[in-house]
PDB file of N, CA and C in Angstrom:
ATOM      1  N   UNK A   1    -162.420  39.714 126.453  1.00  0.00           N
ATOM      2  CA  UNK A   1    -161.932  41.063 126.650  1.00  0.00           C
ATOM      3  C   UNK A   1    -162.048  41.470 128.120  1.00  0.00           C
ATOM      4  N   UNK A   2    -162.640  40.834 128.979  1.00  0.00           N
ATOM      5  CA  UNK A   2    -163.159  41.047 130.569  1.00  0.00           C
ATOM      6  C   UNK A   2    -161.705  40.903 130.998  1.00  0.00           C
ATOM      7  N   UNK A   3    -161.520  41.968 132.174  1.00  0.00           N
ATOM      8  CA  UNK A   3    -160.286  41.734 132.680  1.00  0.00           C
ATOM      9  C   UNK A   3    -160.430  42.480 134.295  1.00  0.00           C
ATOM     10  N   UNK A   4    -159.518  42.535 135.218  1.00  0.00           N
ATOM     11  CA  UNK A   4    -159.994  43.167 136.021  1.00  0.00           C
ATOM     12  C   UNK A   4    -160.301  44.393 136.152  1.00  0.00           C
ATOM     13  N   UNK A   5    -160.422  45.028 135.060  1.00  0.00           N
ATOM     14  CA  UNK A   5    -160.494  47.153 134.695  1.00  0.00           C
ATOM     15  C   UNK A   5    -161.670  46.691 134.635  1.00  0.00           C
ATOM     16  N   UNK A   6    -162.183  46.390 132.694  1.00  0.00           N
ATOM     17  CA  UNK A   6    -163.063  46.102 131.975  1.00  0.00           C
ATOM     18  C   UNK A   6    -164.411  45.026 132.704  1.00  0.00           C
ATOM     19  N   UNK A   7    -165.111  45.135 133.359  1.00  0.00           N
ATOM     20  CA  UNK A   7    -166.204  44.443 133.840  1.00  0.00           C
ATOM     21  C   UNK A   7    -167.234  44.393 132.635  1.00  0.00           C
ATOM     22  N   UNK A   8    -167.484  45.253 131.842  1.00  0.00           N
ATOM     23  CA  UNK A   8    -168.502  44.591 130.844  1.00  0.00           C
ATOM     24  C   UNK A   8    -168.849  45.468 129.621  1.00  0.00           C
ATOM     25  N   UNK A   9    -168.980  45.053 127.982  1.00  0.00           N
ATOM     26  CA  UNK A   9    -168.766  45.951 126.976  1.00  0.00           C
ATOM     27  C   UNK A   9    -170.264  45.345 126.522  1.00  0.00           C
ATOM     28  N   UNK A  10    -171.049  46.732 126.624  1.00  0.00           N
ATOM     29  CA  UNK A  10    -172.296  46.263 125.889  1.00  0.00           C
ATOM     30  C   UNK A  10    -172.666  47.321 124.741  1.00  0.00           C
ATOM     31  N   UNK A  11    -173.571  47.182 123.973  1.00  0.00           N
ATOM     32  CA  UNK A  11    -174.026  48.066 123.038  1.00  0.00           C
ATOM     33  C   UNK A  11    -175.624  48.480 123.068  1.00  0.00           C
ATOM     34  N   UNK A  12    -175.452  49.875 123.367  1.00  0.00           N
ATOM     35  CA  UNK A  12    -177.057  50.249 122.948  1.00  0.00           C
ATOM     36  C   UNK A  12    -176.908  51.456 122.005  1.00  0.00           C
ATOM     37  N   UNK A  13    -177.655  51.104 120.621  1.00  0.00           N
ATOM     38  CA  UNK A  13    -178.014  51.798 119.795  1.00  0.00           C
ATOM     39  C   UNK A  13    -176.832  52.538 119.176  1.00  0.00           C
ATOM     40  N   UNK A  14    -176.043  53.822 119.270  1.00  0.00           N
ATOM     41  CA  UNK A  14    -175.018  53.386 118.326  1.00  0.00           C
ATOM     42  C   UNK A  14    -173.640  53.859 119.542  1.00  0.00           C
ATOM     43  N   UNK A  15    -173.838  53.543 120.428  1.00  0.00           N
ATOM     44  CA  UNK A  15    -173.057  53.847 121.474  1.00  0.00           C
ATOM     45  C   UNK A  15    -172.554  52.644 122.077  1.00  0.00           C
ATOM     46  N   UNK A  16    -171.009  52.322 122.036  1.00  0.00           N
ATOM     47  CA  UNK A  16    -170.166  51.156 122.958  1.00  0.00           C
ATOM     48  C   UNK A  16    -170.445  51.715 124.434  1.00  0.00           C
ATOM     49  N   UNK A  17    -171.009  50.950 125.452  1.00  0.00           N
ATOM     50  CA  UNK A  17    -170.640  51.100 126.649  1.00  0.00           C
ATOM     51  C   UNK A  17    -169.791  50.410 127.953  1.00  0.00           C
ATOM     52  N   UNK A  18    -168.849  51.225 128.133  1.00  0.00           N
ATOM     53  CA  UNK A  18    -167.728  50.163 128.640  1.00  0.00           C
ATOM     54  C   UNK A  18    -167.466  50.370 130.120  1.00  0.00           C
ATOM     55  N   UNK A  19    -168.176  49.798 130.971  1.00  0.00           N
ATOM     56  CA  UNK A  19    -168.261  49.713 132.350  1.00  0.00           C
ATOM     57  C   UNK A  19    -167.034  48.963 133.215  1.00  0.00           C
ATOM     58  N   UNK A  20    -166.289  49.937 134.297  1.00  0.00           N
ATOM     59  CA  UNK A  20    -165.260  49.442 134.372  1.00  0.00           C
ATOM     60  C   UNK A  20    -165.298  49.537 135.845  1.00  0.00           C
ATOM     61  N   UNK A  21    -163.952  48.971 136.993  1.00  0.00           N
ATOM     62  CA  UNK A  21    -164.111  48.790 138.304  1.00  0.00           C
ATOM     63  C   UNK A  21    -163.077  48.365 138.468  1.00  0.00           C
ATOM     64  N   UNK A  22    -162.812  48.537 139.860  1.00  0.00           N
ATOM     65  CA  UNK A  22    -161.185  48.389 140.392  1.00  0.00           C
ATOM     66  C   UNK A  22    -160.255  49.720 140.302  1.00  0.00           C
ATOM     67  N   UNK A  23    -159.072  49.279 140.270  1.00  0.00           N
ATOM     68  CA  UNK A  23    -158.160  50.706 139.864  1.00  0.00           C
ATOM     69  C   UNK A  23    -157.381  50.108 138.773  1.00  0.00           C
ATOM     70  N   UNK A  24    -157.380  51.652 138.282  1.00  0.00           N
ATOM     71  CA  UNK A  24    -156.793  51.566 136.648  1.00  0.00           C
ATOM     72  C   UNK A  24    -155.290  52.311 137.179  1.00  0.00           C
ATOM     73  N   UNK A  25    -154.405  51.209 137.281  1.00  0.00           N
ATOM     74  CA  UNK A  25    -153.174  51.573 137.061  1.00  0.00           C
ATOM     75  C   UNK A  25    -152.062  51.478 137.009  1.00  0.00           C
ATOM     76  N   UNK A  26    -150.706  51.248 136.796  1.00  0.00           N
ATOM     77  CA  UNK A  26    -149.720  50.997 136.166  1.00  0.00           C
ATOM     78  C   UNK A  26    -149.777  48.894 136.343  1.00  0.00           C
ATOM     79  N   UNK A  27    -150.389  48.337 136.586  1.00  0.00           N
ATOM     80  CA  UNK A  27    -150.316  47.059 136.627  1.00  0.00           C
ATOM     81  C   UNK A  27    -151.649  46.566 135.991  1.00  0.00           C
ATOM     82  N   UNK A  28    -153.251  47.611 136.153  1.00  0.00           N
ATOM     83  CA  UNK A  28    -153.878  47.316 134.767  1.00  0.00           C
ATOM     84  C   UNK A  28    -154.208  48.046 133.720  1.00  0.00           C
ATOM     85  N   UNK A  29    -153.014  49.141 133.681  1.00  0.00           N
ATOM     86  CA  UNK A  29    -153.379  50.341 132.391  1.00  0.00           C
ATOM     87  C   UNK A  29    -153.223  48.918 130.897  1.00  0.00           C
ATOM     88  N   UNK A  30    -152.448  48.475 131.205  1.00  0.00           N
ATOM     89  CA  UNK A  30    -151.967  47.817 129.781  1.00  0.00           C
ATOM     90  C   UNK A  30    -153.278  46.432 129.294  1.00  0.00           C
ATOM     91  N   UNK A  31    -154.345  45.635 130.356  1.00  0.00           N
ATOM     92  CA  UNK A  31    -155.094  45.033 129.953  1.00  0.00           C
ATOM     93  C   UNK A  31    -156.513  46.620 129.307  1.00  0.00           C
ATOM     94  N   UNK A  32    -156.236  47.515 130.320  1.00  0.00           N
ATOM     95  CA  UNK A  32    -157.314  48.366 129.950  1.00  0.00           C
ATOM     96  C   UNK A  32    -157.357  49.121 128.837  1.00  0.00           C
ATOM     97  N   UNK A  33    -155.562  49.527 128.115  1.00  0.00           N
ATOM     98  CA  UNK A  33    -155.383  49.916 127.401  1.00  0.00           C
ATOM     99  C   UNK A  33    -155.667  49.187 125.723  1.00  0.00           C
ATOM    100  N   UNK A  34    -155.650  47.758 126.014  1.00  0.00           N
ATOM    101  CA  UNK A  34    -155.340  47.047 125.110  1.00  0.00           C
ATOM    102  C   UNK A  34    -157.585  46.834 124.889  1.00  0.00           C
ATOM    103  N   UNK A  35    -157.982  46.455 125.788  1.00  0.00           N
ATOM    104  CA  UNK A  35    -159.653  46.448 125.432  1.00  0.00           C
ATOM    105  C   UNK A  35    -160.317  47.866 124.720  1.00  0.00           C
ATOM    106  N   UNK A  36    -159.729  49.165 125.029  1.00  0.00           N
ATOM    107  CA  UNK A  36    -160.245  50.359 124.617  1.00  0.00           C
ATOM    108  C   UNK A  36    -159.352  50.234 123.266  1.00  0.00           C
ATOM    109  N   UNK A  37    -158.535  49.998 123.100  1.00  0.00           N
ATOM    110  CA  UNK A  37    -157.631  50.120 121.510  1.00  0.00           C
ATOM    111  C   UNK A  37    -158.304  49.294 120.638  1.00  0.00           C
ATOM    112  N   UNK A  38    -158.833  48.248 121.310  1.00  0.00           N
ATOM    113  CA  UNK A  38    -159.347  46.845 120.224  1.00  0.00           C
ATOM    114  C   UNK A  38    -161.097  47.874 119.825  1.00  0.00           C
ATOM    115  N   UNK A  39    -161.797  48.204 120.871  1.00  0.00           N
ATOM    116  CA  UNK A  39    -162.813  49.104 120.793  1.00  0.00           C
ATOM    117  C   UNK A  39    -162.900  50.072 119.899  1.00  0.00           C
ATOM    118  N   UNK A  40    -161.642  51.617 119.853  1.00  0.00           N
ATOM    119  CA  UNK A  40    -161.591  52.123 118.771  1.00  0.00           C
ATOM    120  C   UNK A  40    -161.355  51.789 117.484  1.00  0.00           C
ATOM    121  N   UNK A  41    -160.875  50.309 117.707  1.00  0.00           N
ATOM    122  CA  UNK A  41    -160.693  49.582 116.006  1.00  0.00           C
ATOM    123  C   UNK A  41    -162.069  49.635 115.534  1.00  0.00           C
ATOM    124  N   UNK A  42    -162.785  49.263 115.712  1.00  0.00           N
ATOM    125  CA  UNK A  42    -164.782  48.961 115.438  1.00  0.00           C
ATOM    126  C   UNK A  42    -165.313  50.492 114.892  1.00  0.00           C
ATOM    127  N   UNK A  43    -164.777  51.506 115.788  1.00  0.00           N
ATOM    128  CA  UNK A  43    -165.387  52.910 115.504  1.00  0.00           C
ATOM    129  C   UNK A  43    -166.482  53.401 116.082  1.00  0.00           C
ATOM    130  N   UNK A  44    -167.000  52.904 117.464  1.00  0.00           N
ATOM    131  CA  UNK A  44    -168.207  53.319 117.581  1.00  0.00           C
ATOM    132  C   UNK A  44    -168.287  54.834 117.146  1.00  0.00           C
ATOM    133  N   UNK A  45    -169.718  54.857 116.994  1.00  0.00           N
ATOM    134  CA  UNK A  45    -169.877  56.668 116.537  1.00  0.00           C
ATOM    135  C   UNK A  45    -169.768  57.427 118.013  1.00  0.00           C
ATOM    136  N   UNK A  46    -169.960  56.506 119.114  1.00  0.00           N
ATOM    137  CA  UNK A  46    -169.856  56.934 120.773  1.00  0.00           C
ATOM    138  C   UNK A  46    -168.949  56.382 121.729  1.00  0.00           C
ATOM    139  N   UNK A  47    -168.373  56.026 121.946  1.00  0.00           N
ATOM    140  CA  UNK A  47    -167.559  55.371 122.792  1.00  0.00           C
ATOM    141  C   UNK A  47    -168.131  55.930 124.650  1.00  0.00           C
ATOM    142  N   UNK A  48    -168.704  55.073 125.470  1.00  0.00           N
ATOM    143  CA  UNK A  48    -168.959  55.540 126.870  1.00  0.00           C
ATOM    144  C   UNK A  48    -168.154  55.206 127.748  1.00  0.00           C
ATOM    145  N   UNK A  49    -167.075  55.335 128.446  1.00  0.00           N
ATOM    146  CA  UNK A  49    -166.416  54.433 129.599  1.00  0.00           C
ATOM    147  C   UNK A  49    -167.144  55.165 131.230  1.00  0.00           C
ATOM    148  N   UNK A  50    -167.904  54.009 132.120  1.00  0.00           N
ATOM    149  CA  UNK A  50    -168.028  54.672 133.007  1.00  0.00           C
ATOM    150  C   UNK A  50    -167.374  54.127 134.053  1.00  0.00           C
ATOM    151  N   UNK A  51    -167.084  54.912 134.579  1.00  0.00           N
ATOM    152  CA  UNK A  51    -165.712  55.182 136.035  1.00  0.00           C
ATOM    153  C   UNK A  51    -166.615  55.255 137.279  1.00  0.00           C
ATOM    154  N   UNK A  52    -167.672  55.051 137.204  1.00  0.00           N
ATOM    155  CA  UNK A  52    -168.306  55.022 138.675  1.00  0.00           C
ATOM    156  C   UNK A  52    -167.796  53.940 139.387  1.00  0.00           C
ATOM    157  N   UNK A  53    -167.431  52.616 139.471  1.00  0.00           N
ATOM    158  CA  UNK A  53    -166.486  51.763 140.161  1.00  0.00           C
ATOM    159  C   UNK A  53    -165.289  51.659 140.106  1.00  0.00           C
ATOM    160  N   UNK A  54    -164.393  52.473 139.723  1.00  0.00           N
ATOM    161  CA  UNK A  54    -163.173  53.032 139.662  1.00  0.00           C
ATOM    162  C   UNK A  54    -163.097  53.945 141.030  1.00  0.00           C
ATOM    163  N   UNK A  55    -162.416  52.604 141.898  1.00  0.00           N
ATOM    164  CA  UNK A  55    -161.754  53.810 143.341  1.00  0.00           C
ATOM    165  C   UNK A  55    -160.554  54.586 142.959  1.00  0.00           C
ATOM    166  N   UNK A  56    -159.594  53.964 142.213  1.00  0.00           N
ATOM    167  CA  UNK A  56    -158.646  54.860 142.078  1.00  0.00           C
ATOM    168  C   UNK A  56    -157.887  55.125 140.496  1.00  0.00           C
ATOM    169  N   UNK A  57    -157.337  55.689 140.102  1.00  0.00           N
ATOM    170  CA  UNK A  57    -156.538  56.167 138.402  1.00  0.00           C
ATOM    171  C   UNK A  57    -155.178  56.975 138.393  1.00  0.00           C
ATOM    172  N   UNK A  58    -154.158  56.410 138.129  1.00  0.00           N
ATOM    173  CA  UNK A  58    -153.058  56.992 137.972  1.00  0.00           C
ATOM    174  C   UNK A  58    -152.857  57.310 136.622  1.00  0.00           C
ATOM    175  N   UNK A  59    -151.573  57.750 136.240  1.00  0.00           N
ATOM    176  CA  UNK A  59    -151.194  58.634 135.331  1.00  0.00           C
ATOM    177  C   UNK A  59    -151.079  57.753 134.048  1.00  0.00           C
ATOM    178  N   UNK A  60    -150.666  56.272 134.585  1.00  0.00           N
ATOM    179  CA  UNK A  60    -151.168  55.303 133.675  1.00  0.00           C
ATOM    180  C   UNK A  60    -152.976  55.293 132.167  1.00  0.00           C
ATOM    181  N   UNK A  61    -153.463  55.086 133.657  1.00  0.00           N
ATOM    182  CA  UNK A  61    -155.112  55.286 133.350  1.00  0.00           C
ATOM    183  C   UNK A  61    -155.285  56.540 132.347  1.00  0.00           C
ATOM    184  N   UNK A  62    -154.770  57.846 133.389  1.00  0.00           N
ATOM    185  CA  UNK A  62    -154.798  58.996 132.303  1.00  0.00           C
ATOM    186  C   UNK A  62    -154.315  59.002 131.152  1.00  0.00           C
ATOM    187  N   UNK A  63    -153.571  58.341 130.853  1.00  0.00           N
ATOM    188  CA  UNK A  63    -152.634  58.047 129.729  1.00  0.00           C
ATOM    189  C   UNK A  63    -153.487  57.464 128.754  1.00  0.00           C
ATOM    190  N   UNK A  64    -154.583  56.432 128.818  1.00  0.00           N
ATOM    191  CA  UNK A  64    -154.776  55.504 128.175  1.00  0.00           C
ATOM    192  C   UNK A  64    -155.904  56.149 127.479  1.00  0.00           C
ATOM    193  N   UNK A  65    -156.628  56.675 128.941  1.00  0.00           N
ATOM    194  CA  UNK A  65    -157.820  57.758 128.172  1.00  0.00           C
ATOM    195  C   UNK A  65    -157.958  58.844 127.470  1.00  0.00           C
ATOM    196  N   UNK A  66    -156.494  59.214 127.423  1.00  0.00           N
ATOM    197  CA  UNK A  66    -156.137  60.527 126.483  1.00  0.00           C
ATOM    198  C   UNK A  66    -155.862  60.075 125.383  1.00  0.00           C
ATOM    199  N   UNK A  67    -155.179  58.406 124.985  1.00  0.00           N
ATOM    200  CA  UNK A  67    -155.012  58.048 123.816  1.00  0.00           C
ATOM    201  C   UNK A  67    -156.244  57.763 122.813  1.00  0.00           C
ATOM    202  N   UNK A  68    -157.003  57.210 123.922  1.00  0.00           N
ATOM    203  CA  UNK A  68    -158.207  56.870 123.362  1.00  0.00           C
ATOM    204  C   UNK A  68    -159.052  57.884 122.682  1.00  0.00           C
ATOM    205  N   UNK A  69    -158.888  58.895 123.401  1.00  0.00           N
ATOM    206  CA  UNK A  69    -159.809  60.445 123.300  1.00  0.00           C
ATOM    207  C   UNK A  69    -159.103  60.954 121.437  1.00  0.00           C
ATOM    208  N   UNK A  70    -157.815  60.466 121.879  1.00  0.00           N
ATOM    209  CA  UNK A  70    -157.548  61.087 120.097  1.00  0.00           C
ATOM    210  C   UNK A  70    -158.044  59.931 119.174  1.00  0.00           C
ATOM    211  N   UNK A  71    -157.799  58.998 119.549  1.00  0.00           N
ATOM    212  CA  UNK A  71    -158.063  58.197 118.400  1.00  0.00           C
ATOM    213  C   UNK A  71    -160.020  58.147 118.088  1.00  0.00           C
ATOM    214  N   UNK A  72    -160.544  58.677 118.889  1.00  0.00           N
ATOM    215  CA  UNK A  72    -161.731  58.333 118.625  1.00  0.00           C
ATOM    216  C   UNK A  72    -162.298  59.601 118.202  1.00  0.00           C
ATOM    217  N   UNK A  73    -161.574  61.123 118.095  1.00  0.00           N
ATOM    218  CA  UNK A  73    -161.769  62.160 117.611  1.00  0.00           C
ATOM    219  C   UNK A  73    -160.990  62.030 116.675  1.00  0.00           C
ATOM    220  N   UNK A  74    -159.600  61.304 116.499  1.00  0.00           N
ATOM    221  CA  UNK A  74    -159.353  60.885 114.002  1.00  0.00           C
ATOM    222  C   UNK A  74    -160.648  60.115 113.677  1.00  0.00           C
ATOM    223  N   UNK A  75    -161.033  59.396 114.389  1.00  0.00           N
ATOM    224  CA  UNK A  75    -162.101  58.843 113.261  1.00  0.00           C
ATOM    225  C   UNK A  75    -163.722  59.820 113.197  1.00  0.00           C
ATOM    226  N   UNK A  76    -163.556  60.626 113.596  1.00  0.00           N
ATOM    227  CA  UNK A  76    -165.146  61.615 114.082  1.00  0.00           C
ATOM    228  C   UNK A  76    -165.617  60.888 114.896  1.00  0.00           C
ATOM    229  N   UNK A  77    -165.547  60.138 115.891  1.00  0.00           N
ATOM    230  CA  UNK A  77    -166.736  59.721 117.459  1.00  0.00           C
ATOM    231  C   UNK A  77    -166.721  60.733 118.546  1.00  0.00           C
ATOM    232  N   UNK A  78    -167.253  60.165 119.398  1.00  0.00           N
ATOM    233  CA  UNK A  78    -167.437  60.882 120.622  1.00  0.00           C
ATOM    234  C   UNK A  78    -167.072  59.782 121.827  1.00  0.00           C
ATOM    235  N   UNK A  79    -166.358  60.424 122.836  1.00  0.00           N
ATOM    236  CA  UNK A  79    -165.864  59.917 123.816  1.00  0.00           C
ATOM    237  C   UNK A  79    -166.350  60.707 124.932  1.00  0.00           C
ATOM    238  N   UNK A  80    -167.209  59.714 125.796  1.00  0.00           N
ATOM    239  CA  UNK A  80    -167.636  60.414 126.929  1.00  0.00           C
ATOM    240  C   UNK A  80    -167.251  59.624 128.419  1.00  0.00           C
ATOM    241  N   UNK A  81    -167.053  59.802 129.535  1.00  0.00           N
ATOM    242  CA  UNK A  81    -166.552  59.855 130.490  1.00  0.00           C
ATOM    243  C   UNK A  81    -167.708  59.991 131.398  1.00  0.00           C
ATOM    244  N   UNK A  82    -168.353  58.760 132.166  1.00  0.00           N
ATOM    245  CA  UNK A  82    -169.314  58.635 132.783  1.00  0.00           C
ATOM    246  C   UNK A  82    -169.437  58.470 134.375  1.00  0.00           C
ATOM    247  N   UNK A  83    -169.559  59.682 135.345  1.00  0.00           N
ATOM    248  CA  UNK A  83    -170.085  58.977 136.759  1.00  0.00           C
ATOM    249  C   UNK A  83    -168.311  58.957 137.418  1.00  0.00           C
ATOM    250  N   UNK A  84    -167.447  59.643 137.376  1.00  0.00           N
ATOM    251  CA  UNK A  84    -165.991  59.439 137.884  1.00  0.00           C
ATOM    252  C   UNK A  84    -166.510  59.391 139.218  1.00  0.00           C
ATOM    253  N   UNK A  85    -165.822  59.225 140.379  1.00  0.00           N
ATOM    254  CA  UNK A  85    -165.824  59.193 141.462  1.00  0.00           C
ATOM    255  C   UNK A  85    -165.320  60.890 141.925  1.00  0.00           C
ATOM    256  N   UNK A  86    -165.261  61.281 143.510  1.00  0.00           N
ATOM    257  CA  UNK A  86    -164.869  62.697 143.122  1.00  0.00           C
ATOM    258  C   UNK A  86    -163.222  62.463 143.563  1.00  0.00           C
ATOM    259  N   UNK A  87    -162.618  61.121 143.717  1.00  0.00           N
ATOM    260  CA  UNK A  87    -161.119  60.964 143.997  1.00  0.00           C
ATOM    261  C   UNK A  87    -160.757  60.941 142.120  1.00  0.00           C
ATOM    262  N   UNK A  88    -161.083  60.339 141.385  1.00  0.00           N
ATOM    263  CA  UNK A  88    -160.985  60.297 140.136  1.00  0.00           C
ATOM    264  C   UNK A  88    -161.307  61.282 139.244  1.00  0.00           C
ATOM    265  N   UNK A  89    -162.561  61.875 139.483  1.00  0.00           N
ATOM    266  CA  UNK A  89    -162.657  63.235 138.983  1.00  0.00           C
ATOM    267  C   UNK A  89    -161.619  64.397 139.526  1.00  0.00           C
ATOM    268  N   UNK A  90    -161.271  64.231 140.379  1.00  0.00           N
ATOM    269  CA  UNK A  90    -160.180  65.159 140.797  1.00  0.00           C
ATOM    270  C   UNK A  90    -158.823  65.209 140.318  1.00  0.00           C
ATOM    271  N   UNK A  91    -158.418  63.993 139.224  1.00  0.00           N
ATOM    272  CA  UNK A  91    -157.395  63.436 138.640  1.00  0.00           C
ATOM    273  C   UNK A  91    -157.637  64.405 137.561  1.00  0.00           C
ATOM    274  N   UNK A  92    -158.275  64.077 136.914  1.00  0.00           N
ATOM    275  CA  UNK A  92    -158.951  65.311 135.858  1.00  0.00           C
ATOM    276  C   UNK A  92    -158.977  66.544 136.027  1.00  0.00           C
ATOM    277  N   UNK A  93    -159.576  66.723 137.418  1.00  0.00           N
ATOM    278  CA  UNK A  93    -159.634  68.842 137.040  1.00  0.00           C
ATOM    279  C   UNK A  93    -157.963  68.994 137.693  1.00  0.00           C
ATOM    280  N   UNK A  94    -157.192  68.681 138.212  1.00  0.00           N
ATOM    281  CA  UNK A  94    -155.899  68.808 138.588  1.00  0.00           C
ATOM    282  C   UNK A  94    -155.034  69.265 137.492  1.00  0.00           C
ATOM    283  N   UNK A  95    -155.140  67.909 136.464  1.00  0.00           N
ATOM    284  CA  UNK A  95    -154.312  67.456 135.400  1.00  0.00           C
ATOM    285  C   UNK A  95    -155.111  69.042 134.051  1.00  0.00           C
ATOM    286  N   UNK A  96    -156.345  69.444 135.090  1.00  0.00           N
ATOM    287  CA  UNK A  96    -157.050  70.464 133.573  1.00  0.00           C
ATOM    288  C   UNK A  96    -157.586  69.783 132.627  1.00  0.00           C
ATOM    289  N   UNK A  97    -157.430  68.085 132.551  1.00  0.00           N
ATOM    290  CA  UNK A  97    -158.296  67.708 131.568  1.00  0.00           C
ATOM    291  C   UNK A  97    -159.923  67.377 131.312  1.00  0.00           C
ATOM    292  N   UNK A  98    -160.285  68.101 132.533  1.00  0.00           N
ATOM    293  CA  UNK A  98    -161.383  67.880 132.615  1.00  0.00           C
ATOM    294  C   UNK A  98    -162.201  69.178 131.564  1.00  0.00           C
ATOM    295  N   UNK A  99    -161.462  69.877 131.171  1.00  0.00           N
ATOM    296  CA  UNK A  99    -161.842  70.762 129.805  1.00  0.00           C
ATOM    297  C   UNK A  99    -161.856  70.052 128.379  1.00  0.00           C
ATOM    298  N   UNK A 100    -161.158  69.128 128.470  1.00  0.00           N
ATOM    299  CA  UNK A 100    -161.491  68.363 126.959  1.00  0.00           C
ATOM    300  C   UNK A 100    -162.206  67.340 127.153  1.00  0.00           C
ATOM    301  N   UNK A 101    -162.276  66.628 128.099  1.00  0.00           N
ATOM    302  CA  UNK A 101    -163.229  65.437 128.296  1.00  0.00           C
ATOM    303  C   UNK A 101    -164.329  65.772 128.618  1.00  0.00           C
ATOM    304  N   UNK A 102    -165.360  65.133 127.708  1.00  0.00           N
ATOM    305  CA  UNK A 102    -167.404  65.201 128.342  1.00  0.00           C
ATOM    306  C   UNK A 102    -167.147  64.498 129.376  1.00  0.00           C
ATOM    307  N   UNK A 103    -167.424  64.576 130.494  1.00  0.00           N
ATOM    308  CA  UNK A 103    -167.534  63.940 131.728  1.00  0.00           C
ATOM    309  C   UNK A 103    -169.389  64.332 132.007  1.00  0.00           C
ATOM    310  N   UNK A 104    -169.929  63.139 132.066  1.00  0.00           N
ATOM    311  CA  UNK A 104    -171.366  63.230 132.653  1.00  0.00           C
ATOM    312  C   UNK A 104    -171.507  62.601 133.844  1.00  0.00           C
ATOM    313  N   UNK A 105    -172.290  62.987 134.260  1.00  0.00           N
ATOM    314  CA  UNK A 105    -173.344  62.356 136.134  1.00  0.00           C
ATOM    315  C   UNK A 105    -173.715  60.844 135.631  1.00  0.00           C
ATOM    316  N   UNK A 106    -174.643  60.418 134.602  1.00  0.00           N
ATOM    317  CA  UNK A 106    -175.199  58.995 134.214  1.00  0.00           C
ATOM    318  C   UNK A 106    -174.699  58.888 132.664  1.00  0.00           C
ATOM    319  N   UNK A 107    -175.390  57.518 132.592  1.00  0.00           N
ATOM    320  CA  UNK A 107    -175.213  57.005 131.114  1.00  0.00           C
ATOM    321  C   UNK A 107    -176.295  57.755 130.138  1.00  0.00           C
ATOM    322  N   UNK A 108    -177.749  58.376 130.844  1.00  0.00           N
ATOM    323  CA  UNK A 108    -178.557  58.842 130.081  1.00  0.00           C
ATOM    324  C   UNK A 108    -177.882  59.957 129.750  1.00  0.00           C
ATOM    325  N   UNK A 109    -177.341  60.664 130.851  1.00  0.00           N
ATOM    326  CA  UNK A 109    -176.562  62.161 130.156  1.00  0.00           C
ATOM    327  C   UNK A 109    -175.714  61.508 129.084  1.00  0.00           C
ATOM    328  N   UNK A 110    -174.818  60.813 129.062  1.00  0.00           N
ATOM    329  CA  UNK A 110    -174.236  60.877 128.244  1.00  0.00           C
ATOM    330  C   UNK A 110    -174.254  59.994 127.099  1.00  0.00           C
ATOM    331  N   UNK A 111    -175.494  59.778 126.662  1.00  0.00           N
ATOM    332  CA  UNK A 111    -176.297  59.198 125.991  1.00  0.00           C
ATOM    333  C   UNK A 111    -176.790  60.165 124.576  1.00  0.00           C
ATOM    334  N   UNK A 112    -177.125  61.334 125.781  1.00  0.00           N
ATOM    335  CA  UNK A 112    -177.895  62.217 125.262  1.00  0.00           C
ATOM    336  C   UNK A 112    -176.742  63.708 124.568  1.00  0.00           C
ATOM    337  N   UNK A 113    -175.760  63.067 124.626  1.00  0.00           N
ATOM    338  CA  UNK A 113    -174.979  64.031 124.219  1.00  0.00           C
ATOM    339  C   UNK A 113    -175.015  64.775 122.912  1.00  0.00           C
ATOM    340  N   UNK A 114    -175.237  66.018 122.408  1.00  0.00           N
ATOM    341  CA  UNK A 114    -175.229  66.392 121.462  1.00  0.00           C
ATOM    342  C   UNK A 114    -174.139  66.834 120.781  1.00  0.00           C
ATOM    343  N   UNK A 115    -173.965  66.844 118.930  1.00  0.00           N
ATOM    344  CA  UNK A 115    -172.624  67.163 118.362  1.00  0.00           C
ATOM    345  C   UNK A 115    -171.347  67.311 118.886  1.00  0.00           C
ATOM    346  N   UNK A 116    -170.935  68.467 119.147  1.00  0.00           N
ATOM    347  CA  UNK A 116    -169.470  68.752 119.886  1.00  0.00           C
ATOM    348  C   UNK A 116    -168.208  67.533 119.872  1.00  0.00           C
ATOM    349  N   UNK A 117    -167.127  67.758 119.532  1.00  0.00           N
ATOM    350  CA  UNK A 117    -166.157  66.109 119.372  1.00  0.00           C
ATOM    351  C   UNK A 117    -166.441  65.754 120.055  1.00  0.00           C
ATOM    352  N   UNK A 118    -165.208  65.086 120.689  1.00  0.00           N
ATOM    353  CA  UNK A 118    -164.995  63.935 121.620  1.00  0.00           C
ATOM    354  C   UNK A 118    -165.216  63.972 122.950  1.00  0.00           C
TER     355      UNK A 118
END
C-alpha cells in the first residue's frame, strides 16, 4: 500500500494511523485515494491521516479527503486531520473546510479526541 503520498499505515489501539509526505496531487491523488478507500473498507472506529510532511495539496488531495470524511462518517468513525503544515492548512480555512474537519497540532491530540463525528 506504500506509495509516494502514503509513507506508513500503523495501528494503535483502535485508531488507523496514516502518515503521509510529499505532495498530494493531481499525479498522486489517485495512489492516495485508492490506500484511504482500501482503509475505509476495514472501518477503523478512527481513521488519523497526518499531513505534517505534506509540503503541498491541491484540489485533487482535497477531494480525496472529503470523500474519505463521508465515507468514514456512513459507517460512524472519526476522521481526524493531524499536524497540516500552515501552506496546507491554509487550503482548508480558504476552501472553509476547516469547519468540518478535526484538524489537531499531534497524534496525542488527536488520539484523544472525544465523541463528535468525523
Amino acid at each position: 500500500m506504500m506509495d509516494a503520498v502514503v509513507k506508513e499505515v500503523r495501528k494503535k489501539d483502535q485508531a488507523v494511523i496514516v502518515e503521509t509526505q510529499g505532495e498530494i496531487d493531481l499525479r498522486h491523488s489517485p495512489q492516495f485515494h485508492k490506500a484511504l478507500v482500501k482503509l475505509c473498507e476495514e472501518r477503523p472506529p478512527i481513521l488519523v491521516i497526518h499531513l505534517g510532511k505534506v509540503a503541498y495539496m491541491d484540489s485533487s488531495g482535497v477531494g480525496t479527503l472529503v470523500e474519505v470524511f463521508r465515507r468514514v462518517k456512513d459507517y460512524g468513525g472519526r476522521l481526524v486531520l493531524v499536524a497540516p503544515s500552515e501552506r496546507v492548512r491554509s487550503v482548508f480555512e480558504i476552501t472553509r473546510l476547516d469547519q468540518f474537519f478535526t484538524i489537531k497540532d499531534s497524534e496525542a491530540e488527536a488520539l484523544a479526541v472525544e465523541g463528535g463525528g468525523a
